[in-house]
C-alpha atoms as a PDB file:
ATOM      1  CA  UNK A   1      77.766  74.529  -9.536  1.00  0.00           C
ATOM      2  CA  UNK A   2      80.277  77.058  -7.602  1.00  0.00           C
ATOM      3  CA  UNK A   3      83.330  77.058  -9.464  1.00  0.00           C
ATOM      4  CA  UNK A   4      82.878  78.143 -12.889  1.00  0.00           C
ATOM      5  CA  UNK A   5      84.979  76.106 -15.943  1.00  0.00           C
ATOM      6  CA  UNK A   6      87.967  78.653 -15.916  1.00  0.00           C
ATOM      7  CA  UNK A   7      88.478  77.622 -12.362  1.00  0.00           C
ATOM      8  CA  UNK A   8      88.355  74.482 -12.431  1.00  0.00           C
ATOM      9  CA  UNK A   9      91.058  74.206 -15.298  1.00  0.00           C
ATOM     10  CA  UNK A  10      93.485  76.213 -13.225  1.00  0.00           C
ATOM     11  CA  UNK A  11      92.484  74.049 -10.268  1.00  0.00           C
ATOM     12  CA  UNK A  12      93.616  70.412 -12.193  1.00  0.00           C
ATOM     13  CA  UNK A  13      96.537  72.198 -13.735  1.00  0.00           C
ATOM     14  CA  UNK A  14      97.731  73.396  -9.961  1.00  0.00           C
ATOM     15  CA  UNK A  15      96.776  70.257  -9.299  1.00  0.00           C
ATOM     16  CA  UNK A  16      98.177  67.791 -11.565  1.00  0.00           C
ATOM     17  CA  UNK A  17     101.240  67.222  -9.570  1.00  0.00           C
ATOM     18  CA  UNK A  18      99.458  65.649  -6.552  1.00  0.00           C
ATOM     19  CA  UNK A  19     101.610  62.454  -5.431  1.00  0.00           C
ATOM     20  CA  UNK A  20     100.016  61.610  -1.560  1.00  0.00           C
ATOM     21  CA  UNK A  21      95.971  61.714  -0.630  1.00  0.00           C
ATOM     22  CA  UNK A  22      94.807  64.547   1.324  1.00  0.00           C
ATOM     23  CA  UNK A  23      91.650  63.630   3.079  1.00  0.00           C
ATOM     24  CA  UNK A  24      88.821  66.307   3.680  1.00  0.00           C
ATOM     25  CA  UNK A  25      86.499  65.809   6.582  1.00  0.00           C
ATOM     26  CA  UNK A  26      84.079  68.270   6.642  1.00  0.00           C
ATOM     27  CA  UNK A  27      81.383  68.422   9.580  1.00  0.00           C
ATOM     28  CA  UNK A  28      78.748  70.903   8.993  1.00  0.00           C
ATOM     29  CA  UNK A  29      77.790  71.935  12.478  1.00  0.00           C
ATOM     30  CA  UNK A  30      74.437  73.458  13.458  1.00  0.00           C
ATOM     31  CA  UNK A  31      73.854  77.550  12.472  1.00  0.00           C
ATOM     32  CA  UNK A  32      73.223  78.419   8.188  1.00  0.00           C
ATOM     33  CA  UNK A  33      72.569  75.895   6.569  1.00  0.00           C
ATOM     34  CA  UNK A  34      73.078  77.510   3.306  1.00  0.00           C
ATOM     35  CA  UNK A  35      77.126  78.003   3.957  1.00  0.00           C
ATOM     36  CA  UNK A  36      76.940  73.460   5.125  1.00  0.00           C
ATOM     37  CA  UNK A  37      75.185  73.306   1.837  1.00  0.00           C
ATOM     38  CA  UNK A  38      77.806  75.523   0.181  1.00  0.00           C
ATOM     39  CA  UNK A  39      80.925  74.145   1.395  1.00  0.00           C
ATOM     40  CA  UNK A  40      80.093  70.876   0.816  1.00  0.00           C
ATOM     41  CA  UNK A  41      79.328  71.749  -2.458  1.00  0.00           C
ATOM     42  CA  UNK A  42      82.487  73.154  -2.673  1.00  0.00           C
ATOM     43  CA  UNK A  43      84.349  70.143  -1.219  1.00  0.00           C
ATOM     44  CA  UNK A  44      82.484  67.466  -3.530  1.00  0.00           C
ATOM     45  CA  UNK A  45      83.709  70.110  -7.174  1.00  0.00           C
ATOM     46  CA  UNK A  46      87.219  70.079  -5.770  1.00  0.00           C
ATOM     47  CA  UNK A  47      87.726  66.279  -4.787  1.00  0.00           C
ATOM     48  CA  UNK A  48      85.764  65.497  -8.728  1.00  0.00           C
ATOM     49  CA  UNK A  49      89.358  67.529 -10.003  1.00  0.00           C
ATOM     50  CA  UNK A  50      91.665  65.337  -8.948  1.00  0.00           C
ATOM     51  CA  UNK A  51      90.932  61.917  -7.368  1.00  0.00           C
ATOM     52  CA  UNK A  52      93.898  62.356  -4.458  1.00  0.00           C
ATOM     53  CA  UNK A  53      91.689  64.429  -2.654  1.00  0.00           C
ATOM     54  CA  UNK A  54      88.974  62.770  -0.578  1.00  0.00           C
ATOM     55  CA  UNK A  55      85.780  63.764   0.802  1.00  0.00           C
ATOM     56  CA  UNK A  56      83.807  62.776   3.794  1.00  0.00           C
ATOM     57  CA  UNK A  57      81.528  63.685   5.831  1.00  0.00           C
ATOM     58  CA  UNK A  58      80.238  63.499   9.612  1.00  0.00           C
ATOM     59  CA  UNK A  59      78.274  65.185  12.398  1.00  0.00           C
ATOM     60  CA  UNK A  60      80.798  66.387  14.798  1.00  0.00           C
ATOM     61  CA  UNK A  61      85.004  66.430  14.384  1.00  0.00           C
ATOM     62  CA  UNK A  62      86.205  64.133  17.270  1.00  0.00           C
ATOM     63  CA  UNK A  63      86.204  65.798  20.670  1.00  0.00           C
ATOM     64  CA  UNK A  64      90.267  66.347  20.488  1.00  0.00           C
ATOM     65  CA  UNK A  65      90.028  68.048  17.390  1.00  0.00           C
ATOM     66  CA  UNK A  66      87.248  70.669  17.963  1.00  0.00           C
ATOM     67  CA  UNK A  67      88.007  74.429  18.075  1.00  0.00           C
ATOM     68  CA  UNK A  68      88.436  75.744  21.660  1.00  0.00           C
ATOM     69  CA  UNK A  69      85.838  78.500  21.637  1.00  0.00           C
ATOM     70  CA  UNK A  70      82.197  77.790  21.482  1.00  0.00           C
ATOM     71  CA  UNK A  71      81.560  80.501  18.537  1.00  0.00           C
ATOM     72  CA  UNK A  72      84.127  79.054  16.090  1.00  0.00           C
ATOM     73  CA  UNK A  73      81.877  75.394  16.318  1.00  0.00           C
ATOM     74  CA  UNK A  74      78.734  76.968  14.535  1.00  0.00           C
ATOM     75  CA  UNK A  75      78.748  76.899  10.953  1.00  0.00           C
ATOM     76  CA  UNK A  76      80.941  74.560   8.323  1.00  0.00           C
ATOM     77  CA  UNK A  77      84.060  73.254   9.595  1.00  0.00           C
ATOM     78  CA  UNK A  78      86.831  71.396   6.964  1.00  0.00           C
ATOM     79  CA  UNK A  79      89.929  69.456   8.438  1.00  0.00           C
ATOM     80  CA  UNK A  80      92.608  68.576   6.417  1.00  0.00           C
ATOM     81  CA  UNK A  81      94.816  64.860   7.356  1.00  0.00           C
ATOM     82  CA  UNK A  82      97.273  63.390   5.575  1.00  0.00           C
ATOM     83  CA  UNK A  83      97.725  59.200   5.942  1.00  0.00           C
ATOM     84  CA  UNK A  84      95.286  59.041   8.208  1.00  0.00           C
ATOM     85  CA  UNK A  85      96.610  61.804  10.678  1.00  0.00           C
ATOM     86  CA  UNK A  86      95.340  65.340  11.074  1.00  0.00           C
ATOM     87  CA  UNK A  87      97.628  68.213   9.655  1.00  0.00           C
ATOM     88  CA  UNK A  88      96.323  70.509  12.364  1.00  0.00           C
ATOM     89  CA  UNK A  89      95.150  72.631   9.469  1.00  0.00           C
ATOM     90  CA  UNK A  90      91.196  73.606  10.178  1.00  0.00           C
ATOM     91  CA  UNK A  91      88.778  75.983   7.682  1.00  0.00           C
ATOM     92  CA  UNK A  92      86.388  77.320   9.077  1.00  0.00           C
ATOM     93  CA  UNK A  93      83.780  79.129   7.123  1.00  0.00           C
ATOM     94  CA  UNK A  94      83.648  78.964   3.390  1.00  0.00           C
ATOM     95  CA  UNK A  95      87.328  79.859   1.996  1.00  0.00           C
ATOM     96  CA  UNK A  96      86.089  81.828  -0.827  1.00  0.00           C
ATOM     97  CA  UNK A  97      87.712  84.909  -2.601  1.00  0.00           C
ATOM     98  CA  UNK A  98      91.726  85.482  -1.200  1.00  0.00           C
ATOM     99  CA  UNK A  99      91.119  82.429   0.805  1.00  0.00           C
ATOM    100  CA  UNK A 100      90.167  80.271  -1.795  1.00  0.00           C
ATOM    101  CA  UNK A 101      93.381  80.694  -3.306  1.00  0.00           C
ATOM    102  CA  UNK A 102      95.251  79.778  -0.041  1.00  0.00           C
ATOM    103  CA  UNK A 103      92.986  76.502   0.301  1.00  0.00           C
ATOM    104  CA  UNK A 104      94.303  75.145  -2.943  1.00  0.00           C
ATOM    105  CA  UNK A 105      97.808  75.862  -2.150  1.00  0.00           C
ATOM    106  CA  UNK A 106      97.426  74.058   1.397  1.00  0.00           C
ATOM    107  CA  UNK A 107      95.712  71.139  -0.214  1.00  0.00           C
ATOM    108  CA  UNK A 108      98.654  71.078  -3.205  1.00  0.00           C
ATOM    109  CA  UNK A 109     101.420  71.770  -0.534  1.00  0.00           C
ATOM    110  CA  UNK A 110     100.381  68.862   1.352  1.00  0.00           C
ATOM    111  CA  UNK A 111     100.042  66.063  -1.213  1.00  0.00           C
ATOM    112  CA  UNK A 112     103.230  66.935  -2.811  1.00  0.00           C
ATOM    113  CA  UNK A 113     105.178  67.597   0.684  1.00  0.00           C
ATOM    114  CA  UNK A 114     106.088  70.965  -0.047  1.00  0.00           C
ATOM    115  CA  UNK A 115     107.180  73.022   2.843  1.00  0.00           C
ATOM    116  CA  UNK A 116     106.437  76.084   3.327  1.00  0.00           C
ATOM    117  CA  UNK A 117     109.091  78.701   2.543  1.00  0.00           C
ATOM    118  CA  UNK A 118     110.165  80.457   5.878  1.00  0.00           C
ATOM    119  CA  UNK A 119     112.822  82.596   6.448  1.00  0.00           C
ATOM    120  CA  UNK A 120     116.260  81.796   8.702  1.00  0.00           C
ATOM    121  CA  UNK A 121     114.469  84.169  11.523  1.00  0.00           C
ATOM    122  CA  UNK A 122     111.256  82.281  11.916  1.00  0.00           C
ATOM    123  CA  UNK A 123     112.556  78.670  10.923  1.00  0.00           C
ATOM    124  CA  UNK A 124     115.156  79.189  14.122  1.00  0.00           C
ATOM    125  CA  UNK A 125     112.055  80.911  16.504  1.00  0.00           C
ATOM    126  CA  UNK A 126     109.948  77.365  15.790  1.00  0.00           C
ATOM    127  CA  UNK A 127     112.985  75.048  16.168  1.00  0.00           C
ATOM    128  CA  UNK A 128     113.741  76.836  19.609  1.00  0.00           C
ATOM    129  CA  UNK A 129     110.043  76.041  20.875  1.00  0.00           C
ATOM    130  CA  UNK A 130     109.868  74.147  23.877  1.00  0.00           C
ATOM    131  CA  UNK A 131     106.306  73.506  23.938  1.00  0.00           C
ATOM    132  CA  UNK A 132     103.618  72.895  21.807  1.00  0.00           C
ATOM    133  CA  UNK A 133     102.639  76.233  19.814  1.00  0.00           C
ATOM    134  CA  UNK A 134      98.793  76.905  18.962  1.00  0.00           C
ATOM    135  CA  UNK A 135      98.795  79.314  15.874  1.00  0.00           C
ATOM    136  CA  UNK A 136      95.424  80.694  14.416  1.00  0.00           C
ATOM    137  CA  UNK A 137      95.558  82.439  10.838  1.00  0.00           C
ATOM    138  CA  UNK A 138      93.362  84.675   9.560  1.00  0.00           C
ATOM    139  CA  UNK A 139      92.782  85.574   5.887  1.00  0.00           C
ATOM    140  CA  UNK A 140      91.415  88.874   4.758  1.00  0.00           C
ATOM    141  CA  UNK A 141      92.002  91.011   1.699  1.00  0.00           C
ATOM    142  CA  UNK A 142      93.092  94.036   3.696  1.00  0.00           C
END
């Protein structure tokens, strides 16, 4: 088991207002096979919290959909699609201490359709876009 009790009660309570399915598909890719093991681990605690998030599992994320450099394909990889369409939201890696936190949120923000505050500045930059934008985050406690 990964997530102790404590966790997993604040996980259903952030949880327990989840209205639309989010659907995990997690490919673990060649490299450690400890952090595939782990992460699917991971994936199969969190979908037994609340049954609006599903699990599944495959060998390789459809060609469209794989990251665009080589080194970012080894190890676990977790999409995230709503209705049958992918959110463009990709983990790569096991999403453990700060980013753990931000997983939860993603997967909560999505099933209840809960934008993401942004400020007048930013929500005017993206609505000026004339093309489509590719836009990598990185989480890190420092």
């Amino acid at each position: 088991m990964i997530l102790q009790e404590k966790v997993q009660d604040e996980v259903r309570e952030l949880w327990q207002d989840l209205r639309v399915p989010v659907e995990v598909r997690f490919y673990g890719q060649d490299g450690d096979a400890s952090a595939n093991a782990t992460m699917r681990t991971l994936w199969q605690e969190l979908q037994a919290l609340n049954p609006l998030l599903a699990f599944s599992e495959s060998q390789s994320p459809l060609p469209r959909f794989l990251p665009e450099r080589e080194n970012e394909r080894e190890g676990p990889i977790s999409e995230l699609w709503v209705q049958g369409s992918f959110t463009g939201i990709r983990y790569l890696g096991i999403p453990s201490g700060h980013e753990f936190g931000g997983l939860i949120d993603t997967v909560r923000s999505l099933s209840t359709e809960t934008a993401p505050q942004i400020n007048a500045e930013t929500r005017t930059l993206l609505e000026q876009l004339q093309e489509d934008l590719h836009l990598e985050v990185f989480v890190t406690p420092t």
